[in-house]
PDB file of N, CA and C in Angstrom:
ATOM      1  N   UNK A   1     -23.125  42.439-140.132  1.00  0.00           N
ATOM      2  CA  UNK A   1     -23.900  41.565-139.277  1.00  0.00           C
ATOM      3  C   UNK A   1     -25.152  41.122-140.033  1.00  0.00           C
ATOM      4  N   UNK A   2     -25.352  39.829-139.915  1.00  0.00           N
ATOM      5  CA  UNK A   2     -26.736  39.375-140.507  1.00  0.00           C
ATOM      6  C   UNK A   2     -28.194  39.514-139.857  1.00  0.00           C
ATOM      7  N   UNK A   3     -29.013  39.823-140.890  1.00  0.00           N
ATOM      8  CA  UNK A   3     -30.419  40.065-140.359  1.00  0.00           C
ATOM      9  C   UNK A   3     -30.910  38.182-140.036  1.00  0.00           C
ATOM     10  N   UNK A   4     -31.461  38.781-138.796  1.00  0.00           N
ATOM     11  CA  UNK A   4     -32.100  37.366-138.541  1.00  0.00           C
ATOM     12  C   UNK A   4     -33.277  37.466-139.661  1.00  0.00           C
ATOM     13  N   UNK A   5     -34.251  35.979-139.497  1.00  0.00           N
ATOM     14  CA  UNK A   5     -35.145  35.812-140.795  1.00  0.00           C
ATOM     15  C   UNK A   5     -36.508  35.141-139.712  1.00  0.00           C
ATOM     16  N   UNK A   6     -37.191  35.921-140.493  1.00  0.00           N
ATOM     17  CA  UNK A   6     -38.569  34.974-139.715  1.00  0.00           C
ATOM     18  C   UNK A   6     -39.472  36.077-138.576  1.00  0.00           C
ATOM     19  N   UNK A   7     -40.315  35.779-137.814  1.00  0.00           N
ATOM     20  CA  UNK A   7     -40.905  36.640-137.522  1.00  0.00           C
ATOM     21  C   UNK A   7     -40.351  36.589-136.056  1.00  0.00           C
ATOM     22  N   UNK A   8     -39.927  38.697-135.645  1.00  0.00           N
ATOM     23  CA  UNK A   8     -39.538  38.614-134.559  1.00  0.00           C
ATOM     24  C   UNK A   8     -40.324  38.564-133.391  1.00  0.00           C
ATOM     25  N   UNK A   9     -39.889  37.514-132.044  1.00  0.00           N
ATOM     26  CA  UNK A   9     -40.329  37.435-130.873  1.00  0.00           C
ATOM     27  C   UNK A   9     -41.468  35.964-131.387  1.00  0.00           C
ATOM     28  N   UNK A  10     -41.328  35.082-132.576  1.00  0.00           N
ATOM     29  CA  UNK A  10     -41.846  34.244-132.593  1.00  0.00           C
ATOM     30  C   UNK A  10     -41.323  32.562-132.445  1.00  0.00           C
ATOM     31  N   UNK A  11     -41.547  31.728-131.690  1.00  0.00           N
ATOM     32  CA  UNK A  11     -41.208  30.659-131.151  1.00  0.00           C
ATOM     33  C   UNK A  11     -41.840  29.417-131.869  1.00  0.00           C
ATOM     34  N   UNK A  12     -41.671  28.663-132.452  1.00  0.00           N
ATOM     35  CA  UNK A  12     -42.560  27.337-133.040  1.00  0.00           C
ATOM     36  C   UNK A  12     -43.166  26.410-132.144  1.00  0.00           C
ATOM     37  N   UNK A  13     -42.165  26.572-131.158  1.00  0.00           N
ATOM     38  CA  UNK A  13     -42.397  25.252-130.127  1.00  0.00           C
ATOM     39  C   UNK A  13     -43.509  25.695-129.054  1.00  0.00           C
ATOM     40  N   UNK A  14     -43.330  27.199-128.681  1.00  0.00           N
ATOM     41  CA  UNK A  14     -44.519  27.537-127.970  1.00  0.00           C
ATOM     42  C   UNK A  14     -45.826  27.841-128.828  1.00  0.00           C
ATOM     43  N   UNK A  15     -45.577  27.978-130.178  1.00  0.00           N
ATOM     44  CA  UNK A  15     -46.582  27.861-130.827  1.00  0.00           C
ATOM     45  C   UNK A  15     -47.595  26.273-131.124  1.00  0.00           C
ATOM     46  N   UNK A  16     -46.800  25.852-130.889  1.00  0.00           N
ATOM     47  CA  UNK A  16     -47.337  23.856-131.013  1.00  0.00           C
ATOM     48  C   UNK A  16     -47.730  23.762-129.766  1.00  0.00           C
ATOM     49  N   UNK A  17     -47.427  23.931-128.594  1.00  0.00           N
ATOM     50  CA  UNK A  17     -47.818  23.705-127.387  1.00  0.00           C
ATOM     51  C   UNK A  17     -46.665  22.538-126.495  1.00  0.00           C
ATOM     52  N   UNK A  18     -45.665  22.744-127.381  1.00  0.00           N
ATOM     53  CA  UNK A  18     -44.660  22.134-127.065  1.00  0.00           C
ATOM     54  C   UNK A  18     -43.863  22.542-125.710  1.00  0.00           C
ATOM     55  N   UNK A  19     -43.841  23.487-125.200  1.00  0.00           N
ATOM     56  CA  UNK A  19     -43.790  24.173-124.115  1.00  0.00           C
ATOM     57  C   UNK A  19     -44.600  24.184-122.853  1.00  0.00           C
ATOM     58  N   UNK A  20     -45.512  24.366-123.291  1.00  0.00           N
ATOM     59  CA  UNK A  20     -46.634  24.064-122.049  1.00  0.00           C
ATOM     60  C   UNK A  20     -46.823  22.475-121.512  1.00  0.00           C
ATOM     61  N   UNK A  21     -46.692  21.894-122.617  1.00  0.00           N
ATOM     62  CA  UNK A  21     -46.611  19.964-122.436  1.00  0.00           C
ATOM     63  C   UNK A  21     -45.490  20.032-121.667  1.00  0.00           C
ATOM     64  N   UNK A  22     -44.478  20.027-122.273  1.00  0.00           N
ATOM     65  CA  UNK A  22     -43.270  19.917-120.948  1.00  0.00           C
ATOM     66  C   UNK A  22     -43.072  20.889-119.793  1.00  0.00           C
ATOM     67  N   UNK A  23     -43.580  21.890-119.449  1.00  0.00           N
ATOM     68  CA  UNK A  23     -43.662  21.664-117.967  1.00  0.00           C
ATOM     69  C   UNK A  23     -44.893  21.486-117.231  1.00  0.00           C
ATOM     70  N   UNK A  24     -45.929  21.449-118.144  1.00  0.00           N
ATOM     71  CA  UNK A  24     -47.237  20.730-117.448  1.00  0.00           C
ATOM     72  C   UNK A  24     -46.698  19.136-116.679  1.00  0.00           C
ATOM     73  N   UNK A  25     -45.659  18.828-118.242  1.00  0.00           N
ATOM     74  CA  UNK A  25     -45.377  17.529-117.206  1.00  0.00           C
ATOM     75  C   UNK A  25     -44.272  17.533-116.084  1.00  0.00           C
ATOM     76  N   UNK A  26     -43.253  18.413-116.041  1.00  0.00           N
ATOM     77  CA  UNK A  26     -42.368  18.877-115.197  1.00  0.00           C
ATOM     78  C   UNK A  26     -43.221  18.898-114.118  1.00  0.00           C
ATOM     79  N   UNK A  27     -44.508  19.577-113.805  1.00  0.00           N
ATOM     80  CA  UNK A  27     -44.853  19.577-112.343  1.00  0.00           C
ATOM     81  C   UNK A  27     -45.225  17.919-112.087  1.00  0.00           C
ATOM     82  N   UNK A  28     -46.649  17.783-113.064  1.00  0.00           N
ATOM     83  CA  UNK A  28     -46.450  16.567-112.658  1.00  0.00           C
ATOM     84  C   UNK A  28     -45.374  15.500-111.958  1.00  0.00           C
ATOM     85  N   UNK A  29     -44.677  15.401-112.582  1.00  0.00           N
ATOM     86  CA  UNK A  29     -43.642  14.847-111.982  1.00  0.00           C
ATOM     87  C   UNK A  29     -42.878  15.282-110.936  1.00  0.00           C
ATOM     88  N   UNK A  30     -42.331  16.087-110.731  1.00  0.00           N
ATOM     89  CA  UNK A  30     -41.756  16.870-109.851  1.00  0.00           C
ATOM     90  C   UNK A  30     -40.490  17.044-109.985  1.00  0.00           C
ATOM     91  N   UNK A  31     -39.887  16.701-111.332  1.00  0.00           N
ATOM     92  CA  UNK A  31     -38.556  16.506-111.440  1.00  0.00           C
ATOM     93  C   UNK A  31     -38.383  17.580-112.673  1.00  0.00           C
ATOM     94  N   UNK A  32     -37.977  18.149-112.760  1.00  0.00           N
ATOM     95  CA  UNK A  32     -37.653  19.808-113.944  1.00  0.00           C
ATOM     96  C   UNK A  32     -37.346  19.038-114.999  1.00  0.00           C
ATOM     97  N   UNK A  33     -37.241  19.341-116.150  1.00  0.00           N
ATOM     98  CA  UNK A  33     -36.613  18.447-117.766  1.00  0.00           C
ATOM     99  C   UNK A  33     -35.412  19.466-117.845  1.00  0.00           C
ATOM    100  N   UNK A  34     -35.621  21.084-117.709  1.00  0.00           N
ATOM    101  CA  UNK A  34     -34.100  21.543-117.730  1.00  0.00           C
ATOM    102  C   UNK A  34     -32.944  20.767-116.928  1.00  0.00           C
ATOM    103  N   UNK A  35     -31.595  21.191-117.305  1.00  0.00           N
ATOM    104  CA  UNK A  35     -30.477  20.888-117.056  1.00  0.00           C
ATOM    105  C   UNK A  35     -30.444  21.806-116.024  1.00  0.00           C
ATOM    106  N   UNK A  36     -30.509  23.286-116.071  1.00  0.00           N
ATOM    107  CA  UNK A  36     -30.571  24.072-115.252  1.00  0.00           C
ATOM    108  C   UNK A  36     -31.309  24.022-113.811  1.00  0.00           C
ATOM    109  N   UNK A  37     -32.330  23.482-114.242  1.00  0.00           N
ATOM    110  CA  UNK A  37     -33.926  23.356-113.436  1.00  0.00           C
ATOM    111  C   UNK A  37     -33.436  22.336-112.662  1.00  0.00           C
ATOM    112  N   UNK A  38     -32.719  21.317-113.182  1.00  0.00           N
ATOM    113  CA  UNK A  38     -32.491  19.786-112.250  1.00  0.00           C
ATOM    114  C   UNK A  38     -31.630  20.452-110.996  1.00  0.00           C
ATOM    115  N   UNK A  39     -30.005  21.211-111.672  1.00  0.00           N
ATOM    116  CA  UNK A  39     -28.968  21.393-111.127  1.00  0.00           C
ATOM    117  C   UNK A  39     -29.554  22.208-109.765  1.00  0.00           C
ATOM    118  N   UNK A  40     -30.815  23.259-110.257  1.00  0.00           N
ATOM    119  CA  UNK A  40     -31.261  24.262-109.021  1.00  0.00           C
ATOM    120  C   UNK A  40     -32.161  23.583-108.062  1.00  0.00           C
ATOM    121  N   UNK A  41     -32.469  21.995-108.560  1.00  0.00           N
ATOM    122  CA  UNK A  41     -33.153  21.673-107.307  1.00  0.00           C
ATOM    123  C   UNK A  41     -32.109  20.566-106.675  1.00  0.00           C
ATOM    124  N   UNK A  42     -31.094  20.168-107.108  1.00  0.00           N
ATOM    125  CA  UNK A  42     -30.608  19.581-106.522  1.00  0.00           C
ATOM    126  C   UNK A  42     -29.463  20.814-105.665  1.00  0.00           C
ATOM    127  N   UNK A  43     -29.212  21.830-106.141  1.00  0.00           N
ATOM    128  CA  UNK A  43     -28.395  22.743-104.872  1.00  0.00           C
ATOM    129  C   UNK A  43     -29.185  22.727-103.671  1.00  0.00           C
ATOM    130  N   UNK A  44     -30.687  22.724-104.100  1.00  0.00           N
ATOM    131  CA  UNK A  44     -31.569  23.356-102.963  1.00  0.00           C
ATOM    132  C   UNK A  44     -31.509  22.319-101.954  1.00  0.00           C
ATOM    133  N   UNK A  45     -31.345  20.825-102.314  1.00  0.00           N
ATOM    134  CA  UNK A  45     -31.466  19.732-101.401  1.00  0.00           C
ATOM    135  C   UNK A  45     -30.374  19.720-100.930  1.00  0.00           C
ATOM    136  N   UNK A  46     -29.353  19.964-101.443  1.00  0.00           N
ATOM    137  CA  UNK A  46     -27.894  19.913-100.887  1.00  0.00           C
ATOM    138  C   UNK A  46     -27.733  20.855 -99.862  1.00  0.00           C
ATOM    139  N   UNK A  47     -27.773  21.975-100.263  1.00  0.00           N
ATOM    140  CA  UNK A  47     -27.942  22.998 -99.284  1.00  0.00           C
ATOM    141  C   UNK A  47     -28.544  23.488 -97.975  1.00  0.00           C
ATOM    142  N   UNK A  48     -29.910  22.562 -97.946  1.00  0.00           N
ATOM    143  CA  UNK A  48     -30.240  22.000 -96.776  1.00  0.00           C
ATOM    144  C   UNK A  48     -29.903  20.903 -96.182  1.00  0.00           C
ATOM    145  N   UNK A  49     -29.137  20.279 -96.672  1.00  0.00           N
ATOM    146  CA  UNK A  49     -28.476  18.749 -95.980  1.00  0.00           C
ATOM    147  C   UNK A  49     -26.838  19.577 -95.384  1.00  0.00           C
ATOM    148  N   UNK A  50     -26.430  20.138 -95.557  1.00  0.00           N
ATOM    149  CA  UNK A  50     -25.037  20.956 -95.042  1.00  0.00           C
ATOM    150  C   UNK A  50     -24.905  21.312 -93.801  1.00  0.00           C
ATOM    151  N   UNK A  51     -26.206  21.857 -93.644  1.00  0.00           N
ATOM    152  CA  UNK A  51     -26.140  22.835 -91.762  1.00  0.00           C
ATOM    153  C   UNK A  51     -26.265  21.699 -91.283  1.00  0.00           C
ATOM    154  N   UNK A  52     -27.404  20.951 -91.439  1.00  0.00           N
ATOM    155  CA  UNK A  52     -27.527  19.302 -91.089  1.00  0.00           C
ATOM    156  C   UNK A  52     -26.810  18.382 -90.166  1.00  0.00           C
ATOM    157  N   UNK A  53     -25.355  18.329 -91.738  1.00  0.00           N
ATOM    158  CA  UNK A  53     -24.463  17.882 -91.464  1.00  0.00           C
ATOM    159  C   UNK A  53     -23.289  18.064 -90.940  1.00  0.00           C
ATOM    160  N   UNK A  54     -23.345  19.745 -90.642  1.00  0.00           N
ATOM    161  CA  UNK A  54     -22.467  20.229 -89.529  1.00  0.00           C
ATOM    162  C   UNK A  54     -23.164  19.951 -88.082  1.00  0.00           C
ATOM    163  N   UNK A  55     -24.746  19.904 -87.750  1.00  0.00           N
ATOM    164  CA  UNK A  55     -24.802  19.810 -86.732  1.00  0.00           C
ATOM    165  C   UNK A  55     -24.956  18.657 -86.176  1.00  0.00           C
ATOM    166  N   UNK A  56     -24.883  17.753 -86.921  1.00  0.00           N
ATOM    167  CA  UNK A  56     -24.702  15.960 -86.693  1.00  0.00           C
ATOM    168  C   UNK A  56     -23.175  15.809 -86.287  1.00  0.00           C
ATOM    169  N   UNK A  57     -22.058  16.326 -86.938  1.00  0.00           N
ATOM    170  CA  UNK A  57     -21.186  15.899 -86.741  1.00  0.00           C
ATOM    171  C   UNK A  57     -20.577  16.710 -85.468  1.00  0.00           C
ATOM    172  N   UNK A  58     -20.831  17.828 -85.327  1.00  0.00           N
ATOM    173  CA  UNK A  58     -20.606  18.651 -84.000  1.00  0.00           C
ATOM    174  C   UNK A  58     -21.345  17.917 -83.236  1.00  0.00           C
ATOM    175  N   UNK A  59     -22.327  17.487 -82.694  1.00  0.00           N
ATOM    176  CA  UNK A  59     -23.365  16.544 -81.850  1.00  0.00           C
ATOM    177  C   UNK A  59     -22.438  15.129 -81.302  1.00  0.00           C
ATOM    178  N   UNK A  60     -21.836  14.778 -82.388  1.00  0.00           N
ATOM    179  CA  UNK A  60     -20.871  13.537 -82.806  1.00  0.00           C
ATOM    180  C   UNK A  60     -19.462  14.069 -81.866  1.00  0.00           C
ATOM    181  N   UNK A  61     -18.862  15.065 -82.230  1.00  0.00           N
ATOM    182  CA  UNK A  61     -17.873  15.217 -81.658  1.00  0.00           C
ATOM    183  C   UNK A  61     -17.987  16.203 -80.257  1.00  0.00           C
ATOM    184  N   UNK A  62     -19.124  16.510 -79.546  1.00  0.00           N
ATOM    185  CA  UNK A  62     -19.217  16.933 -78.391  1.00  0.00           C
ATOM    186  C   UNK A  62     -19.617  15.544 -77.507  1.00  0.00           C
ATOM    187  N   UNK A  63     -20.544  14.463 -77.978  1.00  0.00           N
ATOM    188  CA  UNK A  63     -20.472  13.759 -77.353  1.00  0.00           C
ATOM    189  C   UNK A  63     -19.177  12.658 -76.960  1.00  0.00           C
ATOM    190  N   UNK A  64     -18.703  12.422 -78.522  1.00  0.00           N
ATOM    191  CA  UNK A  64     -17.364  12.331 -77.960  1.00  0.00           C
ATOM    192  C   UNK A  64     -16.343  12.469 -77.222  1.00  0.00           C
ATOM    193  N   UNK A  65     -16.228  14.012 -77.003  1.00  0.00           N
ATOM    194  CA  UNK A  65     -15.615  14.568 -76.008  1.00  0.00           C
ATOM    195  C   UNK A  65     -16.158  14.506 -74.823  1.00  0.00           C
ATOM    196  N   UNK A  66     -17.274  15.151 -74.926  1.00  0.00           N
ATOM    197  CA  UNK A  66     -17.919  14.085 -73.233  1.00  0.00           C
ATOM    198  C   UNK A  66     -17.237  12.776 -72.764  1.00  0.00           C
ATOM    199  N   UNK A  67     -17.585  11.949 -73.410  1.00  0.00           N
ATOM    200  CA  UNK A  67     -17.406  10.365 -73.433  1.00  0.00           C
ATOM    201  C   UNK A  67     -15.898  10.364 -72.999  1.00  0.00           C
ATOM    202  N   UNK A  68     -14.561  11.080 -73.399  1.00  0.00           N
ATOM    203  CA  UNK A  68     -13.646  10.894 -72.809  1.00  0.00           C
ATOM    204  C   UNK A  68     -13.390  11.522 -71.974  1.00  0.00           C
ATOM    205  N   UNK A  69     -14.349  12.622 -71.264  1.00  0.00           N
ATOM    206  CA  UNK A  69     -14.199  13.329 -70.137  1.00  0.00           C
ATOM    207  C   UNK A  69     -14.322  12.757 -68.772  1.00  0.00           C
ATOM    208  N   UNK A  70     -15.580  11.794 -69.187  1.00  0.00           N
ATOM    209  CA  UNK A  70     -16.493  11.028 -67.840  1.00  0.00           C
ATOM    210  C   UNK A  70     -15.111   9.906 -67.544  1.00  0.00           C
ATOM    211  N   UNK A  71     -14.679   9.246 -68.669  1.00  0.00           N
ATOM    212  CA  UNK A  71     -13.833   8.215 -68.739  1.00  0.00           C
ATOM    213  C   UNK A  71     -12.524   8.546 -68.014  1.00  0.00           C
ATOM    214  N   UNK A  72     -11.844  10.014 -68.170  1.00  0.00           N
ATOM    215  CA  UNK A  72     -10.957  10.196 -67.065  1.00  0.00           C
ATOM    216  C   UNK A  72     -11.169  10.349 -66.173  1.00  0.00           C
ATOM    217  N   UNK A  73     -12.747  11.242 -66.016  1.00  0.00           N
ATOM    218  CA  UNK A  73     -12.668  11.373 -64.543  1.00  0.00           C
ATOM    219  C   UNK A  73     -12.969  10.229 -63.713  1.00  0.00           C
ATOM    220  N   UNK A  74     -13.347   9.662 -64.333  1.00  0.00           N
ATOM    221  CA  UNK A  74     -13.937   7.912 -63.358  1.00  0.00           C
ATOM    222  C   UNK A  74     -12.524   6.875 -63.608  1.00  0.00           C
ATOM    223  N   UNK A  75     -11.578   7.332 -63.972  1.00  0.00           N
ATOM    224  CA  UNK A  75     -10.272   6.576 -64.377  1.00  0.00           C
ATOM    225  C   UNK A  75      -9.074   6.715 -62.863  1.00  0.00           C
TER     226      UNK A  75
END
C-alpha cells in the first residue's frame, strides 16, 4: 500500500479560504453549491409537499363523494 505524500490532515483549499468563500456564499444565496446539499434541500421541500398532497386529494375525493351523495338523494 502506498504512503500518502504531503502533510497529514492538511487541505489547500481551506487553506486559501476557498472554503469559507463558498459557503459564505451558499448562505447568501440560499441555494447549497454541493450536489449533496442541493439533493437534501430539495427532499426537504418534497417531503413537505407529500402529506399536502395526500390531504388535498383526500379533501378532493370526500367532497366528491359528498357531491354524489346529495345528487342521489335529491334524484
Amino acid at each position: 500500500m502506498a504512503r500518502k505524500r504531503g502533510i497529514p490532515g492538511f487541505s489547500w483549499k481551506r487553506a486559501s479560504g476557498l472554503s469559507a468563500a463558498k459557503s459564505k456564499l451558499s448562505r447568501q444565496i440560499g441555494i447549497p453549491l454541493t450536489r449533496s446539499g442541493r439533493q437534501r434541500k430539495m427532499g426537504r421541500a418534497l417531503g413537505c409537499c407529500v402529506p399536502a398532497a395526500f390531504l388535498f386529494t383526500g379533501a378532493v375525493a370526500a367532497l366528491a363523494g359528498a357531491g354524489k351523495a346529495v345528487s342521489v338523494f335529491l334524484a
